[in-house]
Protein backbone atom coordinates (compact mmCIF):
# COMPACT_ATOMS: atom_id res chain seq x y z
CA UNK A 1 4.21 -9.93 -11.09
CA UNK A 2 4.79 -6.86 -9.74
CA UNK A 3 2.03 -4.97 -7.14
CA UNK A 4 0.88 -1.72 -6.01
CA UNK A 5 -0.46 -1.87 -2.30
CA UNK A 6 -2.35 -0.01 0.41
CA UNK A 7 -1.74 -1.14 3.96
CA UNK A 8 -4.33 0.32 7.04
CA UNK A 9 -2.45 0.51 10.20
CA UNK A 10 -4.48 -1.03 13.48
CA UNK A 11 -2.95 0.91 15.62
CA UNK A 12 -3.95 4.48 13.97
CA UNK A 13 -5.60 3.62 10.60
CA UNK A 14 -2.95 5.48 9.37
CA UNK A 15 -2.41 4.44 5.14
CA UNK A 16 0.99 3.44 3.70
CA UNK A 17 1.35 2.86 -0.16
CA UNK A 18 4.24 0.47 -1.79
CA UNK A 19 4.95 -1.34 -4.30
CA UNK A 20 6.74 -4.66 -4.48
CA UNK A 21 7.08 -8.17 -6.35
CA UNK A 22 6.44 -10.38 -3.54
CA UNK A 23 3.24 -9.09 -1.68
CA UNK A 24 2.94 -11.34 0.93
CA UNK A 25 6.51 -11.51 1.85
CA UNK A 26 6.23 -7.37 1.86
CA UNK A 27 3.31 -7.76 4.21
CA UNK A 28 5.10 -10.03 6.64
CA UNK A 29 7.82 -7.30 6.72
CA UNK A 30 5.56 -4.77 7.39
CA UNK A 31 3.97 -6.24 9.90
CA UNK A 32 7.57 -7.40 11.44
CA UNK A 33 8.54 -4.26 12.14
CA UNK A 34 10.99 -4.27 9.31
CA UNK A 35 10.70 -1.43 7.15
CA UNK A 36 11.88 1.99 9.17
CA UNK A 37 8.98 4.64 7.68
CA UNK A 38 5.84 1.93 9.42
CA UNK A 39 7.69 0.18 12.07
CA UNK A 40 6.11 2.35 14.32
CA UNK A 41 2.72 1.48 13.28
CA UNK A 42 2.29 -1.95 13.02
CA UNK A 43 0.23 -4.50 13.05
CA UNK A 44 -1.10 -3.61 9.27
CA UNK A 45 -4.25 -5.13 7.37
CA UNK A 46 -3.91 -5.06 3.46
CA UNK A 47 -6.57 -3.05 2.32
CA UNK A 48 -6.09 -3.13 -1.50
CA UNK A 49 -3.82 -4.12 -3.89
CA UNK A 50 -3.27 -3.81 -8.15
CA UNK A 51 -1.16 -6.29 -9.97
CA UNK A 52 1.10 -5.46 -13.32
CA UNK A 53 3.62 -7.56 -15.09
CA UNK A 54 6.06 -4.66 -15.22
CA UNK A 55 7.88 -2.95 -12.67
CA UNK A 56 8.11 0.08 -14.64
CA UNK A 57 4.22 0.05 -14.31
CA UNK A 58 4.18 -0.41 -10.92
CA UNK A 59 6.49 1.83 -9.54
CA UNK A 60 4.55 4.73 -11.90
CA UNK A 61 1.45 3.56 -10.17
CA UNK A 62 2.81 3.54 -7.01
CA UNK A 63 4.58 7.31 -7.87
CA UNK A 64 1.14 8.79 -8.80
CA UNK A 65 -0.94 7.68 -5.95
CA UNK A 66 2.06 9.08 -3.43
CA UNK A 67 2.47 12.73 -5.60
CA UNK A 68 -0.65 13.39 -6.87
CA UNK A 69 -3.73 13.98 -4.56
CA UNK A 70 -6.14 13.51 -7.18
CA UNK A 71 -5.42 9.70 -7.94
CA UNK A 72 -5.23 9.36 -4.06
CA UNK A 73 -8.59 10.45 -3.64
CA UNK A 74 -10.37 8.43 -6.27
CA UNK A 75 -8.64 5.43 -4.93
CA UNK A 76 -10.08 6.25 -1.45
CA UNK A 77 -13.30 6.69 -2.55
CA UNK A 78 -13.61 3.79 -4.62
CA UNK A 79 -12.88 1.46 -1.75
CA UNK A 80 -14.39 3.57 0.93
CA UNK A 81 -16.14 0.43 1.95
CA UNK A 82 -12.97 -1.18 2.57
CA UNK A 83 -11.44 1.52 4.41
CA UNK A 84 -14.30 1.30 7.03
């Protein structure tokens, strides 16, 4: 399985998006300071995630939620709740 994520940061409630096959190794990264563009903003609380068999579908996912403010947005608002 392959997953599209959304991390809040603690520190700022800053939001990072990835995508990865092993979501709780990922997460322990992230949190670790491992990964140079959130390093800075750790700890992290997973927020969301979406699960596909393909990588291809994943990384798409991941693409159009980064690029295009419009799938951004109706991702935020659909888990405002969670975001709070």
């Amino acid at each position: 399985m392959y997953y599209v994520y959304l991390l809040k940061s603690k520190k700022d409630e800053s939001l990072y998006i990835g995508y990865t096959n092993d979501l709780k190794r990922r997460f322990e990264e992230h949190n670790n300071g491992e990964n140079k563009s959130t390093k800075f903003k750790t700890p992290f609380e997973l927020v969301y995630y979406e699960s596909y068999r393909a990588r291809s579908d994943a990384k798409i996912r991941e693409q159009a939620l980064k690029k295009h403010a419009q799938a951004y947005t109706t991702l935020k608002q659909r888990i405002a709740n969670s975001l709070t």
